[in-house]
PDB file of N, CA and C in Angstrom:
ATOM      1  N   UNK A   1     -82.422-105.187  29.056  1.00  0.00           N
ATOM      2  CA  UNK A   1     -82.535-104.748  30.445  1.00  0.00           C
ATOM      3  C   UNK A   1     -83.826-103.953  30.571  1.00  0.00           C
ATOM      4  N   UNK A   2     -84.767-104.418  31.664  1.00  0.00           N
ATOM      5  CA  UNK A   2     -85.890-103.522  31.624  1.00  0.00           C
ATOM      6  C   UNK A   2     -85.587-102.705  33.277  1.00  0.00           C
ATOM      7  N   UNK A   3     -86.559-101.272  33.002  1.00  0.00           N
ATOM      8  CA  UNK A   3     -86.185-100.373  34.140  1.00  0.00           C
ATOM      9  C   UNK A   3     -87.678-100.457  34.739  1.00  0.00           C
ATOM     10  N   UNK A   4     -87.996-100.856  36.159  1.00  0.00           N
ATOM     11  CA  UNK A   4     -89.318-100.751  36.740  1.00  0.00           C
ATOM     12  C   UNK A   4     -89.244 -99.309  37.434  1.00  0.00           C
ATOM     13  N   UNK A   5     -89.835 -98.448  37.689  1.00  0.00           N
ATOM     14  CA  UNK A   5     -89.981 -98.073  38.693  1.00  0.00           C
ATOM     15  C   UNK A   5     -91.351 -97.264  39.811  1.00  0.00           C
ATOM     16  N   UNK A   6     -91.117 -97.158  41.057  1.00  0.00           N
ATOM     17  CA  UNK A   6     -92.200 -97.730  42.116  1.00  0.00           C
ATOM     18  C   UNK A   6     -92.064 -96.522  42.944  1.00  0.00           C
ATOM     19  N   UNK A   7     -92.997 -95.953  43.837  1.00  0.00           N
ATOM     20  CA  UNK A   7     -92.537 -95.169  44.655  1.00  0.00           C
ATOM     21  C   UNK A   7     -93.802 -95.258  46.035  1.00  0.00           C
ATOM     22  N   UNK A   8     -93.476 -95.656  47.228  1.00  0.00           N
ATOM     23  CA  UNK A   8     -94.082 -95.814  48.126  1.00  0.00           C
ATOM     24  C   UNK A   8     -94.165 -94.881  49.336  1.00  0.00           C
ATOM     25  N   UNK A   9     -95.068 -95.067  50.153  1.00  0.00           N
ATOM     26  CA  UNK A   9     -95.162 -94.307  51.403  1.00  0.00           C
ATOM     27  C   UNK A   9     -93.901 -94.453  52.092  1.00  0.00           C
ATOM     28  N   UNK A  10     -92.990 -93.101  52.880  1.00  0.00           N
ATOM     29  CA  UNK A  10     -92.288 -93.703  53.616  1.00  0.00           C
ATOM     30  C   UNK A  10     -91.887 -92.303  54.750  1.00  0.00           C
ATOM     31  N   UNK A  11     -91.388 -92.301  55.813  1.00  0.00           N
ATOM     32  CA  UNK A  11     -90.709 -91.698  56.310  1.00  0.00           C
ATOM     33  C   UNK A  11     -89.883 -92.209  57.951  1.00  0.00           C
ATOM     34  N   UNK A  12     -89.091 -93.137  57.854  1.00  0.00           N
ATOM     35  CA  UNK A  12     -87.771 -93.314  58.297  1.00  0.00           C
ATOM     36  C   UNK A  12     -86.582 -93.040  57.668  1.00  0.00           C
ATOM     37  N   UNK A  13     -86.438 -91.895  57.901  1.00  0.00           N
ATOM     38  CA  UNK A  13     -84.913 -91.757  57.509  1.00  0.00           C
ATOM     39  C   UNK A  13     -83.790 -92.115  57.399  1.00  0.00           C
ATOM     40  N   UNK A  14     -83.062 -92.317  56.830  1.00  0.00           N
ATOM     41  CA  UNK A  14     -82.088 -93.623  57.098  1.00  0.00           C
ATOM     42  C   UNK A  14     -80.491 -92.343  57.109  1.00  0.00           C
ATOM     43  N   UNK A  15     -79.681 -93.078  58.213  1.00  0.00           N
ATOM     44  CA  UNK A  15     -78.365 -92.339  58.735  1.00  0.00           C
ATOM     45  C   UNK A  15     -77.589 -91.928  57.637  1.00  0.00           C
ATOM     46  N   UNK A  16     -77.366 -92.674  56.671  1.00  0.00           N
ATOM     47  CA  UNK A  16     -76.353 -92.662  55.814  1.00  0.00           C
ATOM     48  C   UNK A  16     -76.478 -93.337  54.504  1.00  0.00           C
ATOM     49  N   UNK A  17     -75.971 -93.392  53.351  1.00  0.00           N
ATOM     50  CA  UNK A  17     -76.219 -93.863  52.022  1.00  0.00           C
ATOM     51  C   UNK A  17     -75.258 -95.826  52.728  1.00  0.00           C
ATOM     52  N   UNK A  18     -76.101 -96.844  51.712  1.00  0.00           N
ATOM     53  CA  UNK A  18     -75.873 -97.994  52.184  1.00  0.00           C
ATOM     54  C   UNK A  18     -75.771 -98.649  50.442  1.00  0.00           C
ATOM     55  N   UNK A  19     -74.769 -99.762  50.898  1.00  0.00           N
ATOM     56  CA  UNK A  19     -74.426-100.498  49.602  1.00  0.00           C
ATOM     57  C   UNK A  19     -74.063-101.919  49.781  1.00  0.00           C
ATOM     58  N   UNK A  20     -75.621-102.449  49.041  1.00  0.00           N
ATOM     59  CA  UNK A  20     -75.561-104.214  49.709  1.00  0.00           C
ATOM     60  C   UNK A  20     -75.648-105.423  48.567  1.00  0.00           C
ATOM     61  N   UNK A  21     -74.921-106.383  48.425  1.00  0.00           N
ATOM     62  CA  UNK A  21     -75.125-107.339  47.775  1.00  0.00           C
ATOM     63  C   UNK A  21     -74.728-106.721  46.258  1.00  0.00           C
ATOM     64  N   UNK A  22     -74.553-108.087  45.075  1.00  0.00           N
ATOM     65  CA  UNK A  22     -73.799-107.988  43.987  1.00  0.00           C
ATOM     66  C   UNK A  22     -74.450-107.754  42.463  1.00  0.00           C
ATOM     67  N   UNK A  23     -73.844-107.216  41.993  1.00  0.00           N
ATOM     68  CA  UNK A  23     -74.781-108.215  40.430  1.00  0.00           C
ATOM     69  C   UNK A  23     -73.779-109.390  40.081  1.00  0.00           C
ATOM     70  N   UNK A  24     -74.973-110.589  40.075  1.00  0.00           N
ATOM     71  CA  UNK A  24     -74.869-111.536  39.936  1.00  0.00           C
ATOM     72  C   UNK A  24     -75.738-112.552  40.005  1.00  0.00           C
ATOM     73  N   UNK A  25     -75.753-113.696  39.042  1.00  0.00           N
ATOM     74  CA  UNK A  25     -77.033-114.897  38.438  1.00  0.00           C
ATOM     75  C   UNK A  25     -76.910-114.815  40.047  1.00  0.00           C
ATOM     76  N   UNK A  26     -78.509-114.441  40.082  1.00  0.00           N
ATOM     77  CA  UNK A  26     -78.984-114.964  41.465  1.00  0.00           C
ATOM     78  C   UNK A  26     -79.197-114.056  41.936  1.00  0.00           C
ATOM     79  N   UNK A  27     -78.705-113.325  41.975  1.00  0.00           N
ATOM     80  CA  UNK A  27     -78.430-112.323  43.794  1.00  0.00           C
ATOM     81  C   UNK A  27     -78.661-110.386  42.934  1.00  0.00           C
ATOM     82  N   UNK A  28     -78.534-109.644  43.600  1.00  0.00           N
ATOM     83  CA  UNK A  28     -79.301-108.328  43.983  1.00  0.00           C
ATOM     84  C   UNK A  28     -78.224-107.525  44.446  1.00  0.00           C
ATOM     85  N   UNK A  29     -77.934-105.766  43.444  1.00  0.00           N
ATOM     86  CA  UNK A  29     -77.497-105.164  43.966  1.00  0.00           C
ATOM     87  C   UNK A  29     -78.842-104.087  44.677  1.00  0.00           C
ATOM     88  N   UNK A  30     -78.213-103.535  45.928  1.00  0.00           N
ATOM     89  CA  UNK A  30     -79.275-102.250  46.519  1.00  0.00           C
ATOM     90  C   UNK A  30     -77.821-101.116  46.779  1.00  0.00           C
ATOM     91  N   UNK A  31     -78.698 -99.988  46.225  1.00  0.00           N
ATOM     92  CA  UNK A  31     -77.872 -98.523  46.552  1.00  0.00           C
ATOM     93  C   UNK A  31     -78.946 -97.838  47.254  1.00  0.00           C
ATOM     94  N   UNK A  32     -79.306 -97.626  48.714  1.00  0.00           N
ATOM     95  CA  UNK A  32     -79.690 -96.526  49.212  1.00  0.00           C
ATOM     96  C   UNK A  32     -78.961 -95.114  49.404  1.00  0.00           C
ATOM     97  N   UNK A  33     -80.048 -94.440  48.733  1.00  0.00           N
ATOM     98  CA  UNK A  33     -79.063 -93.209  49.128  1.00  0.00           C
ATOM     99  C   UNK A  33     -80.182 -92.168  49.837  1.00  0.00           C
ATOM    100  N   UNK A  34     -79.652 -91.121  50.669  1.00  0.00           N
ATOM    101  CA  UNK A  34     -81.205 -90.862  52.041  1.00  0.00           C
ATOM    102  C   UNK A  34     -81.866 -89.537  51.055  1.00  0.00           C
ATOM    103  N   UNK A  35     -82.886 -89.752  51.635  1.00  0.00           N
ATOM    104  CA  UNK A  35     -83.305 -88.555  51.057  1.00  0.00           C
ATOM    105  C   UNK A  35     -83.222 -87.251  50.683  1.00  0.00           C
ATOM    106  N   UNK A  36     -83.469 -86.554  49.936  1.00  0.00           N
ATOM    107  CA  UNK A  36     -82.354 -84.938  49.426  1.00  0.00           C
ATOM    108  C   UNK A  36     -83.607 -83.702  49.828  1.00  0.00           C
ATOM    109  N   UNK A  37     -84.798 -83.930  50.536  1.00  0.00           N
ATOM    110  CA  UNK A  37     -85.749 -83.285  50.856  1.00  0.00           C
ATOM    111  C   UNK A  37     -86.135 -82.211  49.942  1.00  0.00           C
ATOM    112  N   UNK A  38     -86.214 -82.856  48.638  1.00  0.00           N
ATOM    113  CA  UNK A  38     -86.791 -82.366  47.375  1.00  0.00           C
ATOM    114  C   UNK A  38     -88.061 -83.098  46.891  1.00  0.00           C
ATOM    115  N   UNK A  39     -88.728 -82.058  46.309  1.00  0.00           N
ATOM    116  CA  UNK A  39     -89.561 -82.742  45.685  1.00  0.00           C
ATOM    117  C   UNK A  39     -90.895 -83.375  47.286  1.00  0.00           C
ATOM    118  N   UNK A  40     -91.190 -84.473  46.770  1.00  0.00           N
ATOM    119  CA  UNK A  40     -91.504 -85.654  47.672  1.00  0.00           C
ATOM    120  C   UNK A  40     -90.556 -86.485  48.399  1.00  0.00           C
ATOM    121  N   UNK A  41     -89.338 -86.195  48.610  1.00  0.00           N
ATOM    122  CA  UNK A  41     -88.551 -86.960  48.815  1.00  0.00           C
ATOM    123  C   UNK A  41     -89.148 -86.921  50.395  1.00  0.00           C
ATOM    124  N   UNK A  42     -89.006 -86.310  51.169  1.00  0.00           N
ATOM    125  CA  UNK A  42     -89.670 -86.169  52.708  1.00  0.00           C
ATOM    126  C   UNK A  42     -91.062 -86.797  53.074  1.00  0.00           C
ATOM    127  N   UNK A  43     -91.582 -87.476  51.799  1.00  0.00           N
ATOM    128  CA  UNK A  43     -92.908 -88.607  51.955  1.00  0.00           C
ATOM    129  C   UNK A  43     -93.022 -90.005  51.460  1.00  0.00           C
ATOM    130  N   UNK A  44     -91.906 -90.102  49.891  1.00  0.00           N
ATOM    131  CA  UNK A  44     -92.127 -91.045  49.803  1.00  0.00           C
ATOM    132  C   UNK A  44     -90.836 -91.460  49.391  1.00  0.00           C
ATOM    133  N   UNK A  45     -90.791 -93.126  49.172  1.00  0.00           N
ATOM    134  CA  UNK A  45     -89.302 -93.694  48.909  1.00  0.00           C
ATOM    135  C   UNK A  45     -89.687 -93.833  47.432  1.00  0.00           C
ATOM    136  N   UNK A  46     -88.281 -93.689  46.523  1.00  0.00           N
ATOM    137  CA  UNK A  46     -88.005 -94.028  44.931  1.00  0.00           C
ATOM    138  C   UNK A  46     -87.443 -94.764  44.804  1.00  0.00           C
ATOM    139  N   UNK A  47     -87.941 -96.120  43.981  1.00  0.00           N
ATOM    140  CA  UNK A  47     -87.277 -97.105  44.000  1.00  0.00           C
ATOM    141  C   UNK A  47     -87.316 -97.363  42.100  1.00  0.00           C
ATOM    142  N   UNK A  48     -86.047 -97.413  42.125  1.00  0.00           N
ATOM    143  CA  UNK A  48     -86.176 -98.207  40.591  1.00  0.00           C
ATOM    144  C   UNK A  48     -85.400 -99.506  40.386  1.00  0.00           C
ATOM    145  N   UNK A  49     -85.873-100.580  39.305  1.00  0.00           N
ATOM    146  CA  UNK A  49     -85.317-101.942  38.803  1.00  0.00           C
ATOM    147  C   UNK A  49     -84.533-101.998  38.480  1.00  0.00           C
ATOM    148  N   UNK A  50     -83.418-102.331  37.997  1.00  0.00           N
ATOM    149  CA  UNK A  50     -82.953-102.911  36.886  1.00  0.00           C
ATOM    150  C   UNK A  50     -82.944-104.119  36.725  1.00  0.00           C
ATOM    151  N   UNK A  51     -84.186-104.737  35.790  1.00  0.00           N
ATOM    152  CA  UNK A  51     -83.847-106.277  35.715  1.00  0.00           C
ATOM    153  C   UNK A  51     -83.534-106.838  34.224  1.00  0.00           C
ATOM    154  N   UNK A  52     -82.745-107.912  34.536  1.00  0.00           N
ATOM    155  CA  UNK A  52     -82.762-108.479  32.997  1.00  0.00           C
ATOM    156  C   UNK A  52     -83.879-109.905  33.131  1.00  0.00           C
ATOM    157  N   UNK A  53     -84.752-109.915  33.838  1.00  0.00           N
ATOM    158  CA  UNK A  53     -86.109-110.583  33.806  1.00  0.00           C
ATOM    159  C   UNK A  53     -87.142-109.947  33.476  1.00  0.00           C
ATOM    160  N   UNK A  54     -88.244-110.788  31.972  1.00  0.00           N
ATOM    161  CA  UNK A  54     -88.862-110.009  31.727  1.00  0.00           C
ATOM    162  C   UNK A  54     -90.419-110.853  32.360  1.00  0.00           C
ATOM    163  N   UNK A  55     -91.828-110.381  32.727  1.00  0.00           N
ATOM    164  CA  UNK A  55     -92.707-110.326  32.891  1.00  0.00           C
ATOM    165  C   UNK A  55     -92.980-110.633  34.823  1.00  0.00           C
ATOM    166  N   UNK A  56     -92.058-110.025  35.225  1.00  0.00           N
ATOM    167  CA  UNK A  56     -92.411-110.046  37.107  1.00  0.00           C
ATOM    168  C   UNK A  56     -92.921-108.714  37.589  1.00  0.00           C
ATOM    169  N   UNK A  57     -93.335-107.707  36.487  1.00  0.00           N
ATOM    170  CA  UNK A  57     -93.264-106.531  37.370  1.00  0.00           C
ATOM    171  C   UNK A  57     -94.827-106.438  38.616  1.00  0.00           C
ATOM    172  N   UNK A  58     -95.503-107.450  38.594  1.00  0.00           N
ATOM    173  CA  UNK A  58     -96.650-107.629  39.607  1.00  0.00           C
ATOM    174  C   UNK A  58     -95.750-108.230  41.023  1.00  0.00           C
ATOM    175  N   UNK A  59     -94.879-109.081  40.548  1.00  0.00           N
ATOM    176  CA  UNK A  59     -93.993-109.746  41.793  1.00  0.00           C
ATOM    177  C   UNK A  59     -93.260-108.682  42.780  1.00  0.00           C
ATOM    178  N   UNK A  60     -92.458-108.075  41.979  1.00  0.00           N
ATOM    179  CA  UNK A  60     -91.802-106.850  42.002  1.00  0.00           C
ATOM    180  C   UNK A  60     -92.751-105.697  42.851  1.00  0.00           C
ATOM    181  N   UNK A  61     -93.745-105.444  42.599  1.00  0.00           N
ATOM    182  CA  UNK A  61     -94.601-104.344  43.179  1.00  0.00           C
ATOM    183  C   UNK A  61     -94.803-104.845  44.476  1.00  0.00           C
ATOM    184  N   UNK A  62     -95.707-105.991  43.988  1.00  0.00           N
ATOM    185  CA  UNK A  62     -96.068-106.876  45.655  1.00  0.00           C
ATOM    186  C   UNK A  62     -94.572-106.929  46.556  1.00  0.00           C
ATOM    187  N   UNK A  63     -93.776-107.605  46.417  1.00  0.00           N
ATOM    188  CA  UNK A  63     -92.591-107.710  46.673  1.00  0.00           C
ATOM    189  C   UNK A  63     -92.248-106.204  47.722  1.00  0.00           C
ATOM    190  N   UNK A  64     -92.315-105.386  46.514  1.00  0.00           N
ATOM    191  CA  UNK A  64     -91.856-103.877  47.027  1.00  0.00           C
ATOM    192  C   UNK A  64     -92.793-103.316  48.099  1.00  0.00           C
ATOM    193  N   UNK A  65     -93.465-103.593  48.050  1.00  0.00           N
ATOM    194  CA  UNK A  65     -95.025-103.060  48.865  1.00  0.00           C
ATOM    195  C   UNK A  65     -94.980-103.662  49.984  1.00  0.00           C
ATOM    196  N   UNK A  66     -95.041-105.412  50.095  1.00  0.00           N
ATOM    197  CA  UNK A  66     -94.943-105.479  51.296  1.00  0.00           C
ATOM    198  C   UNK A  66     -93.227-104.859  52.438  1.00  0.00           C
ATOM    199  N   UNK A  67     -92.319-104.453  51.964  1.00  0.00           N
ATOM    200  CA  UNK A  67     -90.977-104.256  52.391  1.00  0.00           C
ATOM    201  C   UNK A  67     -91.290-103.273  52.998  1.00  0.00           C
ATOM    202  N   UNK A  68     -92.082-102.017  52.199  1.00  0.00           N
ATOM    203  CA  UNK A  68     -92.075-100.407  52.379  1.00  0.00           C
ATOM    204  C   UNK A  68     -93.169-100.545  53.524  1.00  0.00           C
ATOM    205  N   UNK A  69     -94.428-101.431  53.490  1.00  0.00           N
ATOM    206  CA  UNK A  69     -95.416-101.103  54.965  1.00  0.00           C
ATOM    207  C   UNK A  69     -94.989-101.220  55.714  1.00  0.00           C
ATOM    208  N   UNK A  70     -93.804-102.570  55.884  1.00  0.00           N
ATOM    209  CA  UNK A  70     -92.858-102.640  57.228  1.00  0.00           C
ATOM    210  C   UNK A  70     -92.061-101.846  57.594  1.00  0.00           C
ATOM    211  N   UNK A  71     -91.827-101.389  56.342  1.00  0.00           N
ATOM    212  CA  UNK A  71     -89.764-100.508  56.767  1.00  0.00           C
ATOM    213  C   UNK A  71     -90.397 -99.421  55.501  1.00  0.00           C
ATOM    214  N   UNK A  72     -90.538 -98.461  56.375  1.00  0.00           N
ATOM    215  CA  UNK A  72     -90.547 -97.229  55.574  1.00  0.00           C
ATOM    216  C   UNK A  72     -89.870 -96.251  55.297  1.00  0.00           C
ATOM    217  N   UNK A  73     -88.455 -96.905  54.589  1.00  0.00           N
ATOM    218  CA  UNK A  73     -87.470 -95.894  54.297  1.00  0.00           C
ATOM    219  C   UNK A  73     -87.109 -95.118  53.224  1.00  0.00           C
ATOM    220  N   UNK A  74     -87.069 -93.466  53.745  1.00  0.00           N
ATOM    221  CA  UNK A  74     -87.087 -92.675  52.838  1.00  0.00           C
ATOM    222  C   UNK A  74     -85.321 -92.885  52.004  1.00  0.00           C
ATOM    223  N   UNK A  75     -85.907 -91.976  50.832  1.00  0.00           N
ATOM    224  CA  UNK A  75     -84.656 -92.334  49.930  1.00  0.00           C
ATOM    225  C   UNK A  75     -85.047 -92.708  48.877  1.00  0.00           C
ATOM    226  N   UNK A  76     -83.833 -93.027  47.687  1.00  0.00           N
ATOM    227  CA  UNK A  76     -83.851 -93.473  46.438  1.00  0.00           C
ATOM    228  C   UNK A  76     -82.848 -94.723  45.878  1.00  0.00           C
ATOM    229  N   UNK A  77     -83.611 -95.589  45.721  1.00  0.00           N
ATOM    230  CA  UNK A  77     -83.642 -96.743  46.352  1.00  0.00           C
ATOM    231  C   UNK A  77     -83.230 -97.373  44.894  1.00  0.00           C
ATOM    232  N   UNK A  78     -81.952 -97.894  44.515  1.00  0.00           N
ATOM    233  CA  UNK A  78     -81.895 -98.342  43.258  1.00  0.00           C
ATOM    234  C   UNK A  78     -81.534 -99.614  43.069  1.00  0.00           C
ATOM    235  N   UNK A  79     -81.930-100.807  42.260  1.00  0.00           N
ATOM    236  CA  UNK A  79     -81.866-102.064  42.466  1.00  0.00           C
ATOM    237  C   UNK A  79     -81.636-102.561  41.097  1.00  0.00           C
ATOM    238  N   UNK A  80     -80.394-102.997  41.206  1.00  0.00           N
ATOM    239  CA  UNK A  80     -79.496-104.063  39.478  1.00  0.00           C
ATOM    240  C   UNK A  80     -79.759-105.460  40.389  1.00  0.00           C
ATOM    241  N   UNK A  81     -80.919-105.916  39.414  1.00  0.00           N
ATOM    242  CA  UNK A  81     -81.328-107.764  39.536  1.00  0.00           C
ATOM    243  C   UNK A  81     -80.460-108.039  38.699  1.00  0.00           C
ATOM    244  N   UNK A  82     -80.285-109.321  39.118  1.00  0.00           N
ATOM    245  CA  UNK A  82     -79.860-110.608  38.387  1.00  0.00           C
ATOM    246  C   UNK A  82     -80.480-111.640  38.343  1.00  0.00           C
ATOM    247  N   UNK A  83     -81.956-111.864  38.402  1.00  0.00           N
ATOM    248  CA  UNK A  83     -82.837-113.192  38.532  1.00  0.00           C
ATOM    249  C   UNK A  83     -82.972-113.762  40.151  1.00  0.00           C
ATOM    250  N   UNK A  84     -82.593-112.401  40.974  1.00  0.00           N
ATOM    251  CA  UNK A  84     -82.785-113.003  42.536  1.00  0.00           C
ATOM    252  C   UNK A  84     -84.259-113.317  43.197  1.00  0.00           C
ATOM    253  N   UNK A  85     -84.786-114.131  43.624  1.00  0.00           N
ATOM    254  CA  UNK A  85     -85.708-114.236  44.059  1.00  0.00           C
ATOM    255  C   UNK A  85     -86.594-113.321  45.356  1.00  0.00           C
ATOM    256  N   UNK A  86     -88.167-113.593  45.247  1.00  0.00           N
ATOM    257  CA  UNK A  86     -88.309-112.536  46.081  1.00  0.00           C
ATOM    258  C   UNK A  86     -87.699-112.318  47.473  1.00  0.00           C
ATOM    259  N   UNK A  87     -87.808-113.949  47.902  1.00  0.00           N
ATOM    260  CA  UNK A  87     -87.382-113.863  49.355  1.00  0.00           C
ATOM    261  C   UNK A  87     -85.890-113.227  49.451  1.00  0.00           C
ATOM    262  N   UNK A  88     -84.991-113.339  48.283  1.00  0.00           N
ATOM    263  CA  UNK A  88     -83.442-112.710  48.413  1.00  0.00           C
ATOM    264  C   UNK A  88     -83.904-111.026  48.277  1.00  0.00           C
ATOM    265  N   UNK A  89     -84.569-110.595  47.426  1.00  0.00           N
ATOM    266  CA  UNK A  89     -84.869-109.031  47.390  1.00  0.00           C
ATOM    267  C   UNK A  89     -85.319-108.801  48.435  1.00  0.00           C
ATOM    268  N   UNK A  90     -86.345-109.797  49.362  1.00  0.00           N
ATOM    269  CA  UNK A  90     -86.742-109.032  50.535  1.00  0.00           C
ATOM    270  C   UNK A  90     -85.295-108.842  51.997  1.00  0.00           C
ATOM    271  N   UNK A  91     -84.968-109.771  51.716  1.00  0.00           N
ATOM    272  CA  UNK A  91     -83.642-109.756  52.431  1.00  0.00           C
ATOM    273  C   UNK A  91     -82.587-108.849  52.336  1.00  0.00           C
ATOM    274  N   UNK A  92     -82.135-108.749  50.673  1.00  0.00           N
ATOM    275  CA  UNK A  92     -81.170-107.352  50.860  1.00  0.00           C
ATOM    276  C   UNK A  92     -81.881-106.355  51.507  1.00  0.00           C
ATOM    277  N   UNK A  93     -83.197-105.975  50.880  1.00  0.00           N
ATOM    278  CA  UNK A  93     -83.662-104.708  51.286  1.00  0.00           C
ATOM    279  C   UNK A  93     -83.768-104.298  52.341  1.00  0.00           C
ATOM    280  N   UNK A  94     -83.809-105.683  53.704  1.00  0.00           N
ATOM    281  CA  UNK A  94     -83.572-105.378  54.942  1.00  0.00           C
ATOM    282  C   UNK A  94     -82.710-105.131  55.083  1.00  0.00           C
ATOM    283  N   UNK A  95     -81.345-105.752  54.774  1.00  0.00           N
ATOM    284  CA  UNK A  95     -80.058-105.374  54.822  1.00  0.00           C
ATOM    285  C   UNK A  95     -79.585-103.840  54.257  1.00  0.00           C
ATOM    286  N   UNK A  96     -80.067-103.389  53.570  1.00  0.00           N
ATOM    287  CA  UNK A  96     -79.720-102.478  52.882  1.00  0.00           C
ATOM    288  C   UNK A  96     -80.095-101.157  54.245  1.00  0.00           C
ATOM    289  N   UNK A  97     -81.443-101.034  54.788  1.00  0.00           N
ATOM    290  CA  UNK A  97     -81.940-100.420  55.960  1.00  0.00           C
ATOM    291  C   UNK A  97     -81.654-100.707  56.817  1.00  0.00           C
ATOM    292  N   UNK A  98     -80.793-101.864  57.070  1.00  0.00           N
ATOM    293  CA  UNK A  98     -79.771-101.694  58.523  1.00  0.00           C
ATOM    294  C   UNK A  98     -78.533-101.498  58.365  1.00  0.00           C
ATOM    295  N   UNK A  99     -77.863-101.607  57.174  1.00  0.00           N
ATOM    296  CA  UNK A  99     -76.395-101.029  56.616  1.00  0.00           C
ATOM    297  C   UNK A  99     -76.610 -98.993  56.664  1.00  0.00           C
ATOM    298  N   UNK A 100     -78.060 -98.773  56.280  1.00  0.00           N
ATOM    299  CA  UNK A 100     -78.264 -97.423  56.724  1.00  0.00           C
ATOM    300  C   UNK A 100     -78.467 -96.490  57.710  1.00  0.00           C
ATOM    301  N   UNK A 101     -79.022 -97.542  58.796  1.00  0.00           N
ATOM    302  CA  UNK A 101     -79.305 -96.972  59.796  1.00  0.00           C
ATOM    303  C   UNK A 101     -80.748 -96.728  60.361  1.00  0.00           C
ATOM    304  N   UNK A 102     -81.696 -97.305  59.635  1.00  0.00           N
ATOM    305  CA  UNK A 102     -82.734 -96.761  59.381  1.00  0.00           C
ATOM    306  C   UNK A 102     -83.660 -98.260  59.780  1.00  0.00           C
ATOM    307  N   UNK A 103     -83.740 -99.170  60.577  1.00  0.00           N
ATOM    308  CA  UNK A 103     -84.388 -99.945  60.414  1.00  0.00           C
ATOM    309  C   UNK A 103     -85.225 -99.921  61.196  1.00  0.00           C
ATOM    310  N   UNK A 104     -86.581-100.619  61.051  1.00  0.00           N
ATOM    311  CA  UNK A 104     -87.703-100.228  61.853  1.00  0.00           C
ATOM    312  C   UNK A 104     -88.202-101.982  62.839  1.00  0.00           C
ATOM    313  N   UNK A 105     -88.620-101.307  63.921  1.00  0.00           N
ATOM    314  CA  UNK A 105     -88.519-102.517  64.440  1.00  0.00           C
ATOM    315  C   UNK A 105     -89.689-103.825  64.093  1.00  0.00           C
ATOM    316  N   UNK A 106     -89.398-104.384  63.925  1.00  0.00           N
ATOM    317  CA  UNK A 106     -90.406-105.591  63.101  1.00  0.00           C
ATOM    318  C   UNK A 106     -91.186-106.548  64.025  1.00  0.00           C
ATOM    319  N   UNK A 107     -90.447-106.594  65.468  1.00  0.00           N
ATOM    320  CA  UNK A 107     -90.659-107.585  66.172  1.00  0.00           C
ATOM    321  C   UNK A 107     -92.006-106.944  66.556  1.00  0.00           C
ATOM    322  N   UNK A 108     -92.337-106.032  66.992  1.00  0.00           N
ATOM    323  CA  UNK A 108     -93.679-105.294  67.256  1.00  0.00           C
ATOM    324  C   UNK A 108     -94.551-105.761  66.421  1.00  0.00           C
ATOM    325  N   UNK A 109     -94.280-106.070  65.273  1.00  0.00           N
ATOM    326  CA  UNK A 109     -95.690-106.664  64.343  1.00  0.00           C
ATOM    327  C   UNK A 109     -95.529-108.130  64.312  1.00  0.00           C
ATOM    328  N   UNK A 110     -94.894-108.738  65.219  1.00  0.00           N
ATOM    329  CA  UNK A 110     -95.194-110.135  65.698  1.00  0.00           C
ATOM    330  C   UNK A 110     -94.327-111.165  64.213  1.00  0.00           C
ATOM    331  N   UNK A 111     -93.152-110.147  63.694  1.00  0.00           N
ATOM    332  CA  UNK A 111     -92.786-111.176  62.691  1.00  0.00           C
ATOM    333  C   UNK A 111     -91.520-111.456  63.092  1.00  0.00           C
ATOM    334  N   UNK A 112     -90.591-112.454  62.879  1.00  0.00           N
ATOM    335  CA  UNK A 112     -89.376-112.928  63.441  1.00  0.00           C
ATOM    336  C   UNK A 112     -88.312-112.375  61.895  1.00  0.00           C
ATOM    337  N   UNK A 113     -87.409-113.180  62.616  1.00  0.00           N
ATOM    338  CA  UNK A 113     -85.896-113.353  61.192  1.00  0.00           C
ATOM    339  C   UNK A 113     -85.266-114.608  61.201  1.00  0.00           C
TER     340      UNK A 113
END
């Protein structure tokens, strides 16, 4: 099991701690939990991996990077892969920020769902 972890610009706060999707071949657990206004927590989001895939951590960053310019949610952001693909990580992670409360509106930057 390798542990990535990432920490990006963020401040949308998100309502409440959120819990999306499984471990399982394929698919993506996400645990948001909101920020504890420690530290940096009030600037940036903490995100860590857990994957049992080894050599994606460039996918993974990119991946993570583009999620956080869109949706900048604060918190600590913890993620058990199972070999899910990016487009499924980008998906929980939306899910995960609207199970929280915290989602930012997307349609303004001219992108759909």
């Amino acid at each position: 099991m390798r542990t990535l972890t990432f920490q990006f610009p963020a401040s949308t706060r998100p309502a409440h701690r959120a819990h999306v999707g499984v471990v399982g071949s394929g698919d993506l657990e996400i645990l948001l939990e909101p920020a504890d206004g420690s530290g940096n927590s009030d600037r940036y989001a903490q995100v860590r991996v857990r994957t049992s895939v080894e050599g994606f951590d460039e996918v993974w960053q990119t991946t993570l990077e583009r999620f956080f310019a869109r949706t900048p949610v604060l918190g600590t952001w913890e993620l058990n892969d199972s070999a899910a693909t990016p487009a499924l990580v980008t998906l929980r992670l939306q899910q995960a920020a609207e199970v929280a409360g915290a989602t930012h509106d997307t349609a303004a930057a001219g992108e759909t769902s």
